[in-house]
PDB file of N, CA and C in Angstrom:
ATOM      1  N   UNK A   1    -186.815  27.607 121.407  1.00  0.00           N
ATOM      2  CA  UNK A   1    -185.868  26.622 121.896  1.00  0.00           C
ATOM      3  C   UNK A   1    -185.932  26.604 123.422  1.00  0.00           C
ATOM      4  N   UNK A   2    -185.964  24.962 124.474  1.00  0.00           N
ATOM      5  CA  UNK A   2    -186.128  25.367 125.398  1.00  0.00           C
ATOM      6  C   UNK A   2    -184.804  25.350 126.193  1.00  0.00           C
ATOM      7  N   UNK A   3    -184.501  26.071 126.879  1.00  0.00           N
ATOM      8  CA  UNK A   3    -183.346  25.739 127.593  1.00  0.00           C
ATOM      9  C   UNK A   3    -183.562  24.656 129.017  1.00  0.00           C
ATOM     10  N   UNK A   4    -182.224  24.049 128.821  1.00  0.00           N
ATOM     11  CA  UNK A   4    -182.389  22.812 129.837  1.00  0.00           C
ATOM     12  C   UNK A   4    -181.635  23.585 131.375  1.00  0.00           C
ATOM     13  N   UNK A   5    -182.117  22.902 132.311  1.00  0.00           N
ATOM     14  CA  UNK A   5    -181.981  23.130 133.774  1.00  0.00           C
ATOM     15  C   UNK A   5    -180.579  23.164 133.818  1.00  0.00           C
ATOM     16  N   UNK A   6    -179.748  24.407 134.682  1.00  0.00           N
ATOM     17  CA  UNK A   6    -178.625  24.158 134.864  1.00  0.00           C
ATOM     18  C   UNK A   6    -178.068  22.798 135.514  1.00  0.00           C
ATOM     19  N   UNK A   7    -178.349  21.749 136.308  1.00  0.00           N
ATOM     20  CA  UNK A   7    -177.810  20.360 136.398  1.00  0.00           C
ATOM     21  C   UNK A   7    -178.254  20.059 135.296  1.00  0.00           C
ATOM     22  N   UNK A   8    -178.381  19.909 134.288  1.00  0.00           N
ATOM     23  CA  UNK A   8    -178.752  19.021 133.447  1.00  0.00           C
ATOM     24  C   UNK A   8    -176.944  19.090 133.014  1.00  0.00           C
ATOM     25  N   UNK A   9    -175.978  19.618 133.437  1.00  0.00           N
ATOM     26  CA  UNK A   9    -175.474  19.789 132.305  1.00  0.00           C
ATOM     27  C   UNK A   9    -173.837  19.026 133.063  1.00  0.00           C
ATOM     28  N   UNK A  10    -174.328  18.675 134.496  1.00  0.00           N
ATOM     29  CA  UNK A  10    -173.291  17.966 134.959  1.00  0.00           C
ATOM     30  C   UNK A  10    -173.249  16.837 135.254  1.00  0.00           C
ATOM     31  N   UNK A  11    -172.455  16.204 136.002  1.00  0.00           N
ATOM     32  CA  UNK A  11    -172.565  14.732 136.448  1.00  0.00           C
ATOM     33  C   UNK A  11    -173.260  13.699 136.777  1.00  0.00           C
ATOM     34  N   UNK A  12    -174.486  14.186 136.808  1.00  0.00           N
ATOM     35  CA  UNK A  12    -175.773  13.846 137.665  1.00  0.00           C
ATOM     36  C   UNK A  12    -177.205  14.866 137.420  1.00  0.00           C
ATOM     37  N   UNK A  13    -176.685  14.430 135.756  1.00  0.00           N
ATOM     38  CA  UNK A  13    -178.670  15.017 135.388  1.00  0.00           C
ATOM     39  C   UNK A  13    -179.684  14.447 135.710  1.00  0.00           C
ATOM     40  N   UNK A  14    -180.813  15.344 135.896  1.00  0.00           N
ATOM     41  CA  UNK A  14    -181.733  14.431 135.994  1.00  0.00           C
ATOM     42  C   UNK A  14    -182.418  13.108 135.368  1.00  0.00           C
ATOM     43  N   UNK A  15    -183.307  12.787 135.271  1.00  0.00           N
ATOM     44  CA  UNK A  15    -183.732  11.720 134.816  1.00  0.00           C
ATOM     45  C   UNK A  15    -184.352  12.373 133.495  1.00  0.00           C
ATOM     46  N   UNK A  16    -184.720  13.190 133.489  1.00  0.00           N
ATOM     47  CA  UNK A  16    -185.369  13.776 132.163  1.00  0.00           C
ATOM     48  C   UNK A  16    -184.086  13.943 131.166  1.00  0.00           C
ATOM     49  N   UNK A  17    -183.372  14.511 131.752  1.00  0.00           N
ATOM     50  CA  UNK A  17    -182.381  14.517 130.983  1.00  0.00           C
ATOM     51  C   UNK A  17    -181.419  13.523 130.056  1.00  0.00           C
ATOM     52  N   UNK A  18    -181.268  12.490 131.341  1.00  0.00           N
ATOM     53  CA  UNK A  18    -180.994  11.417 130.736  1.00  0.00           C
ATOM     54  C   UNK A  18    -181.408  10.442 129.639  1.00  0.00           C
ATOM     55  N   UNK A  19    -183.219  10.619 129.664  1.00  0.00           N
ATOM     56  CA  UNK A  19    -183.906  10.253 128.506  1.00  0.00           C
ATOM     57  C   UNK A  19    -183.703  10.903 127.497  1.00  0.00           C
ATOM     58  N   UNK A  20    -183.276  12.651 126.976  1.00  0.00           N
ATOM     59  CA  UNK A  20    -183.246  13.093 126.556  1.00  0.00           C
ATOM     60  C   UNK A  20    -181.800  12.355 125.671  1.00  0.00           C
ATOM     61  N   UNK A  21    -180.832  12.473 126.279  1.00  0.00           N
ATOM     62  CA  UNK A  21    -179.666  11.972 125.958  1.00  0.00           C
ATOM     63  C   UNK A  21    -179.740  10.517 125.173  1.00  0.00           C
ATOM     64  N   UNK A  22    -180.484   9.399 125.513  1.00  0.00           N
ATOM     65  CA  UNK A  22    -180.671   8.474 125.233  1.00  0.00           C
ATOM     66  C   UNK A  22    -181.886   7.994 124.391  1.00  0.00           C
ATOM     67  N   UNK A  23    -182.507   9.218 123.435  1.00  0.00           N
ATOM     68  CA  UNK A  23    -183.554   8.961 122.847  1.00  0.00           C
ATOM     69  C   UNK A  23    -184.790   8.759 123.260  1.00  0.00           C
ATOM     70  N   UNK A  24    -185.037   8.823 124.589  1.00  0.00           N
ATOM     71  CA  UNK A  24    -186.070   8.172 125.261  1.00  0.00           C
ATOM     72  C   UNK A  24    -187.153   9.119 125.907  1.00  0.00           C
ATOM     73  N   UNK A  25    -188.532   9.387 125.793  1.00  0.00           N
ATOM     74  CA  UNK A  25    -189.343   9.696 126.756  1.00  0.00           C
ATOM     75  C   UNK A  25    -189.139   9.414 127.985  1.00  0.00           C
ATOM     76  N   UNK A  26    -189.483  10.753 128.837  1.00  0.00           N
ATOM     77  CA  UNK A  26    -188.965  10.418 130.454  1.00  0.00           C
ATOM     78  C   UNK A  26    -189.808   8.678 130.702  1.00  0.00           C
ATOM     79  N   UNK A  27    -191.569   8.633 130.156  1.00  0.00           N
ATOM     80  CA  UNK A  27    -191.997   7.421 130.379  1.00  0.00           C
ATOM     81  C   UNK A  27    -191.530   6.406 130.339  1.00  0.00           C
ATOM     82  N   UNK A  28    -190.787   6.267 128.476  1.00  0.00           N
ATOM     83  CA  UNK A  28    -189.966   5.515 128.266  1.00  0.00           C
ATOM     84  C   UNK A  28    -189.117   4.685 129.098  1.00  0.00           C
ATOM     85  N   UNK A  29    -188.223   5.949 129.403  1.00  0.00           N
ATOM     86  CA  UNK A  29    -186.323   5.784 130.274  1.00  0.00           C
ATOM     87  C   UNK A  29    -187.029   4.789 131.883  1.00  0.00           C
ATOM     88  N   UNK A  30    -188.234   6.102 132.228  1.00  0.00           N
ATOM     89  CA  UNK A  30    -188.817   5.347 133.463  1.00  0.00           C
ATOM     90  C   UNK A  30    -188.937   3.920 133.811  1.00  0.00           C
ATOM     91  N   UNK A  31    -189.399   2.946 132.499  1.00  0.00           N
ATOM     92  CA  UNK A  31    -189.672   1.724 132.569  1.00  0.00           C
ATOM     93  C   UNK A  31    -188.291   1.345 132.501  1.00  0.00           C
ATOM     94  N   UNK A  32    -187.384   1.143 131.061  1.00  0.00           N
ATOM     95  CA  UNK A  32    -186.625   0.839 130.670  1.00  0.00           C
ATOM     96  C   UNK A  32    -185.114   0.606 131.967  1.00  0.00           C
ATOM     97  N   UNK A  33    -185.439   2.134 133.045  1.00  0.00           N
ATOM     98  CA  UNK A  33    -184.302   2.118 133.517  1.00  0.00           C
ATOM     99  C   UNK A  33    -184.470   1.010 134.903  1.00  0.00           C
ATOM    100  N   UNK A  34    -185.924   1.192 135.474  1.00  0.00           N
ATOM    101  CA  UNK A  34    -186.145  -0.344 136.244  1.00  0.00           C
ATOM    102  C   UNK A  34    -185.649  -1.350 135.627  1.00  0.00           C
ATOM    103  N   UNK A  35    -185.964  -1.920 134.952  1.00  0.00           N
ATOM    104  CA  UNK A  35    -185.643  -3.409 134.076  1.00  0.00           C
ATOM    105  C   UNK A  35    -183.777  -3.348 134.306  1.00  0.00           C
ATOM    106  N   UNK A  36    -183.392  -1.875 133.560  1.00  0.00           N
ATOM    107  CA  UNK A  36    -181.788  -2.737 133.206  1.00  0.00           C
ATOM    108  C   UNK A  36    -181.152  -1.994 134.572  1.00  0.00           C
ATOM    109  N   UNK A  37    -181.566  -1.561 135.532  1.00  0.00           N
ATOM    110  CA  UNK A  37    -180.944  -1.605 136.435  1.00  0.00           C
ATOM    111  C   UNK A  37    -180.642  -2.830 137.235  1.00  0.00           C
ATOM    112  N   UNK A  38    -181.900  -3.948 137.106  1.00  0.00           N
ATOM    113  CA  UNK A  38    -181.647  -5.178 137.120  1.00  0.00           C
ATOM    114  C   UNK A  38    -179.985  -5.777 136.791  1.00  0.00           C
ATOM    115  N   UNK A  39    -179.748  -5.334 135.618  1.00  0.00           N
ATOM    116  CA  UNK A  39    -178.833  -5.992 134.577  1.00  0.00           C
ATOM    117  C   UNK A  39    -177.191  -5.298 134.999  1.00  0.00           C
ATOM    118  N   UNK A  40    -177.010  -4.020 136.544  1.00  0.00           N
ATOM    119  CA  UNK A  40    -176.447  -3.421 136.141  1.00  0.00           C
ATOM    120  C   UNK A  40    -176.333  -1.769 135.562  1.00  0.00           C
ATOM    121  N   UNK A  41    -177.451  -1.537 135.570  1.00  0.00           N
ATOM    122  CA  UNK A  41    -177.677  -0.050 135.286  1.00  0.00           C
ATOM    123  C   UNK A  41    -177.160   0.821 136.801  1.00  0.00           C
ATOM    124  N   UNK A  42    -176.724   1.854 136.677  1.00  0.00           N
ATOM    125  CA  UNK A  42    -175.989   2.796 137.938  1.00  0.00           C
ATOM    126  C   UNK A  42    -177.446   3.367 138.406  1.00  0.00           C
ATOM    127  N   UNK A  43    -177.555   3.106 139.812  1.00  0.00           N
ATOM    128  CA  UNK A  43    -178.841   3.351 140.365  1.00  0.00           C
ATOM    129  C   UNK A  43    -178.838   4.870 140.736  1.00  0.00           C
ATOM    130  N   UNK A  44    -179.996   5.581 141.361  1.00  0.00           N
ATOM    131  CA  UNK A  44    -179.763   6.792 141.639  1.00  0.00           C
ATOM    132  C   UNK A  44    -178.971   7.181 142.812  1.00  0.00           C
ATOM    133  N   UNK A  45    -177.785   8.164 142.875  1.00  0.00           N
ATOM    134  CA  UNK A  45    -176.985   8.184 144.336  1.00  0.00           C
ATOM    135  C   UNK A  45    -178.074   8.961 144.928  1.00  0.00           C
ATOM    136  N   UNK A  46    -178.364   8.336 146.294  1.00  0.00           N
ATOM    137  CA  UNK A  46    -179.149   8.996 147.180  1.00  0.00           C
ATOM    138  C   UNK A  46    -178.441  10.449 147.487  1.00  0.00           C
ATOM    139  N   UNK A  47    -177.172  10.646 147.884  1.00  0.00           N
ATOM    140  CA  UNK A  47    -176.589  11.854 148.331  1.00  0.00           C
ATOM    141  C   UNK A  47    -176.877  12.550 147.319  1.00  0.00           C
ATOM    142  N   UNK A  48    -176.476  12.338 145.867  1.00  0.00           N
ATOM    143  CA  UNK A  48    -176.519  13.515 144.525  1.00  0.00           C
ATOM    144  C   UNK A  48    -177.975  13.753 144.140  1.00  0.00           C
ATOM    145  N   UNK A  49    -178.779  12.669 144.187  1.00  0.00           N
ATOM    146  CA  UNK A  49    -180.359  12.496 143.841  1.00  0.00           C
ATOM    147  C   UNK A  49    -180.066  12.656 142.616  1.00  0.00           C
ATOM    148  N   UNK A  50    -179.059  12.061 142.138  1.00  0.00           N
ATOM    149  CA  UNK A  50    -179.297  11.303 140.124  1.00  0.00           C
ATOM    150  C   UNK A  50    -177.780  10.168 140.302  1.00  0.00           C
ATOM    151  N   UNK A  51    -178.254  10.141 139.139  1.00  0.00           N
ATOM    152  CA  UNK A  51    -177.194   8.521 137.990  1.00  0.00           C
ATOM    153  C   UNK A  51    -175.933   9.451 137.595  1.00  0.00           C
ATOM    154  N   UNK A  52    -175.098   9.693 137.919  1.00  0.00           N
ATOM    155  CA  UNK A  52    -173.678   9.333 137.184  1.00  0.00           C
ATOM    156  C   UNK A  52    -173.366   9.364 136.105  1.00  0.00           C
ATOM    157  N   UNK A  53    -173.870  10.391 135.556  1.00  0.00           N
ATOM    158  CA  UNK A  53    -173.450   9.737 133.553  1.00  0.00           C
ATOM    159  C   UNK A  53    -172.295   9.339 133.200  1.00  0.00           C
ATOM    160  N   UNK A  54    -171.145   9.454 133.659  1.00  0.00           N
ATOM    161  CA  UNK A  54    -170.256   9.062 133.135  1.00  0.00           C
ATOM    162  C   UNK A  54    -170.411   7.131 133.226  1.00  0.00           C
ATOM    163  N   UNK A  55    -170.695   6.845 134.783  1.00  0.00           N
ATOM    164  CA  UNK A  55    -171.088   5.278 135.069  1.00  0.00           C
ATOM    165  C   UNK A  55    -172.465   5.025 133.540  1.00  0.00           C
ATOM    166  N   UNK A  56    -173.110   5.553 133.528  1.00  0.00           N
ATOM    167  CA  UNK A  56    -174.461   4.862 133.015  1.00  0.00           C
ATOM    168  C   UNK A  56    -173.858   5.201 131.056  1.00  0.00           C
ATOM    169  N   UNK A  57    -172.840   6.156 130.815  1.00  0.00           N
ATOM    170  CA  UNK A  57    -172.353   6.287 129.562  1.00  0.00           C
ATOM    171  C   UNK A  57    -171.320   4.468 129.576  1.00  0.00           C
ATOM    172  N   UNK A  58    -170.854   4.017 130.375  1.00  0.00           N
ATOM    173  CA  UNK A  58    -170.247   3.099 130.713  1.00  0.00           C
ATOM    174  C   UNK A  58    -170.481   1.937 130.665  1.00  0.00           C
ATOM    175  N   UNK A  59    -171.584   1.836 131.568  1.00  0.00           N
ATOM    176  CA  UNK A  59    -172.650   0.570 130.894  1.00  0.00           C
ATOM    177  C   UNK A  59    -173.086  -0.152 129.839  1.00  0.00           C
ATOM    178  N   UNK A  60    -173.477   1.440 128.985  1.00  0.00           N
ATOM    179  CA  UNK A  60    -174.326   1.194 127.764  1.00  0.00           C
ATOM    180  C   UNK A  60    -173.231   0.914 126.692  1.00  0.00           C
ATOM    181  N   UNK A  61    -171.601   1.115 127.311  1.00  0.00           N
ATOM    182  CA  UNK A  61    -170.721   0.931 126.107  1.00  0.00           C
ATOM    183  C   UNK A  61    -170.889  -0.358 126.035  1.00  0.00           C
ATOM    184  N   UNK A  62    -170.250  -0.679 127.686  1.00  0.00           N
ATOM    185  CA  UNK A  62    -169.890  -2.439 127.973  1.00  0.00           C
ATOM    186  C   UNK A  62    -171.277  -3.237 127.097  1.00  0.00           C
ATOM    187  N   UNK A  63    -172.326  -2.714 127.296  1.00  0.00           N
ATOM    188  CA  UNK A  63    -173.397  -3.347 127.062  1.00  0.00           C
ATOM    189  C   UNK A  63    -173.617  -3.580 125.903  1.00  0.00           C
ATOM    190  N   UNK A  64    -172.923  -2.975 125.154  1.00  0.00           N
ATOM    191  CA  UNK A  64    -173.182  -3.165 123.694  1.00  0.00           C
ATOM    192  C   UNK A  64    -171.822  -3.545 122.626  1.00  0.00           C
ATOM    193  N   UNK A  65    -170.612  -4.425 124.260  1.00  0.00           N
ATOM    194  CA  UNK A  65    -169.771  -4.371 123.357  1.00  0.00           C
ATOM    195  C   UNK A  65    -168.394  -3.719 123.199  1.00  0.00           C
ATOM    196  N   UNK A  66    -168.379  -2.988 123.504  1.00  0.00           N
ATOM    197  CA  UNK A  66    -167.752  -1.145 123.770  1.00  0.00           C
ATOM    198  C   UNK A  66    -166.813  -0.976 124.638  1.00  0.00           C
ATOM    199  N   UNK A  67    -166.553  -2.056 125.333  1.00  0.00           N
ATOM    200  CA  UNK A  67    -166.265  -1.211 126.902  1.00  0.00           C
ATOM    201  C   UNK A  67    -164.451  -1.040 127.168  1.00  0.00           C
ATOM    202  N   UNK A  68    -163.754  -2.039 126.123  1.00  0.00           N
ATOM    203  CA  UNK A  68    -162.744  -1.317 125.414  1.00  0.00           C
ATOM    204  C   UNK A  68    -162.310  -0.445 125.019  1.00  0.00           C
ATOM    205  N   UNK A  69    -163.014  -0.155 124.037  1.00  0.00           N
ATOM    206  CA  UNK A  69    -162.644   1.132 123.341  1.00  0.00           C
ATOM    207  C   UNK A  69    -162.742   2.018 124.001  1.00  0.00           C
ATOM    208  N   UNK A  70    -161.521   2.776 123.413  1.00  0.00           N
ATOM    209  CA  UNK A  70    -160.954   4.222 124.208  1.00  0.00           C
ATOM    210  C   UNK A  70    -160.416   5.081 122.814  1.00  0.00           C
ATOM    211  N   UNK A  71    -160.607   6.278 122.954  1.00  0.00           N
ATOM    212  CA  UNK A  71    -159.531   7.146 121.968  1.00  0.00           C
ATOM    213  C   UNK A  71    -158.378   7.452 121.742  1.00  0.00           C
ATOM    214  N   UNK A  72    -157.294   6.851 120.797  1.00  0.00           N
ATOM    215  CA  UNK A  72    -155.978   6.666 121.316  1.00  0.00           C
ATOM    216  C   UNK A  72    -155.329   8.315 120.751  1.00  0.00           C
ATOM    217  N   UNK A  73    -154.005   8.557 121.413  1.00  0.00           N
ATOM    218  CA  UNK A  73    -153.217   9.595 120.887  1.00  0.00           C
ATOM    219  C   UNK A  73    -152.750   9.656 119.465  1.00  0.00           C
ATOM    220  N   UNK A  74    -152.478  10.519 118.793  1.00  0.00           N
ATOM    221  CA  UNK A  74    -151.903  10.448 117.786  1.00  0.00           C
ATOM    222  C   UNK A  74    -150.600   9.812 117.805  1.00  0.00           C
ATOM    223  N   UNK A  75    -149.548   9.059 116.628  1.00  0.00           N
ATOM    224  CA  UNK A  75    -148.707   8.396 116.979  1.00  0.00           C
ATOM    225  C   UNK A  75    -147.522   9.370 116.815  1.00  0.00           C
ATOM    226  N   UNK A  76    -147.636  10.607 115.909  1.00  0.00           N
ATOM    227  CA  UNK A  76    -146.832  10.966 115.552  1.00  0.00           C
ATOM    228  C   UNK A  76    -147.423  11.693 114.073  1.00  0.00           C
ATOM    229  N   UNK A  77    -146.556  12.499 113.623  1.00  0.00           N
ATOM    230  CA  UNK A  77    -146.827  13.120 112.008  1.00  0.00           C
ATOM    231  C   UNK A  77    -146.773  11.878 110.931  1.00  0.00           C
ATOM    232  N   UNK A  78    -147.371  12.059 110.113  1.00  0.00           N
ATOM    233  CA  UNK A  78    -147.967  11.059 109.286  1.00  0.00           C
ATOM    234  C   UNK A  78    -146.712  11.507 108.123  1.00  0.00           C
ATOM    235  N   UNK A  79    -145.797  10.297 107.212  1.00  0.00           N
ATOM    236  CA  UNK A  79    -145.224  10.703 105.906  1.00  0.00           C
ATOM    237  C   UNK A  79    -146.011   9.877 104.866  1.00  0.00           C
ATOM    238  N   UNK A  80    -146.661  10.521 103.755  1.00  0.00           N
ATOM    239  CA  UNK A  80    -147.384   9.886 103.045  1.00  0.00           C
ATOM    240  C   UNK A  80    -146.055   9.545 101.992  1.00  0.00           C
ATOM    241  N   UNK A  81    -144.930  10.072 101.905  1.00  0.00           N
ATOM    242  CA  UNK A  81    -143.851   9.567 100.866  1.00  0.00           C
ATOM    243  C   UNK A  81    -143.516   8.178 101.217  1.00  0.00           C
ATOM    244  N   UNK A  82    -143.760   8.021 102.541  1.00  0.00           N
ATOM    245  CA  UNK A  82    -143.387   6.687 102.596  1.00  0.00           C
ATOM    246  C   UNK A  82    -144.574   5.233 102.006  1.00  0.00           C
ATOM    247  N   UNK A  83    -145.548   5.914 101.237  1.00  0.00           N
ATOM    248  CA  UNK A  83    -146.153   4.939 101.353  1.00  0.00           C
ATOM    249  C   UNK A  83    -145.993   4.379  99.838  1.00  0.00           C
TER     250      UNK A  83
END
């Protein structure tokens, strides 16, 4: 098993990583992330030298739809007698 780079595991993984996350060969992500940065994709912060995952997790919601949805609280204890 290989272990991944300690940034991989914060705010601003690398790019390998990010393919990793997203199904993608670094080659893959490489092309893919030119094109939809076009569209909106979170570019690399020069200061951090990576993408933002939380921004680029963000994108791909809006992008597909998503960008609503959130996880709501529970409302309260559930009575199934009442049903």
């Amino acid at each position: 098993m290989s272990r991944r780079a300690p940034r991989d595991d914060g705010l601003f993984p690398s790019e390998v990583e990010i393919a990793r996350r997203l199904s993608q060969t670094p080659s893959e992500w490489a092309a893919k992330a030119r094109v939809l940065e076009r569209d909106g994709l979170p570019r690399i912060d020069p200061l951090m030298g990576g993408r933002f995952w939380p921004a680029i997790r963000a994108y791909f919601l809006a992008r597909h739809g998503l960008s609503g949805a959130e996880a709501l609280a529970p409302d309260g204890e559930e009575n199934l007698d009442a049903l």
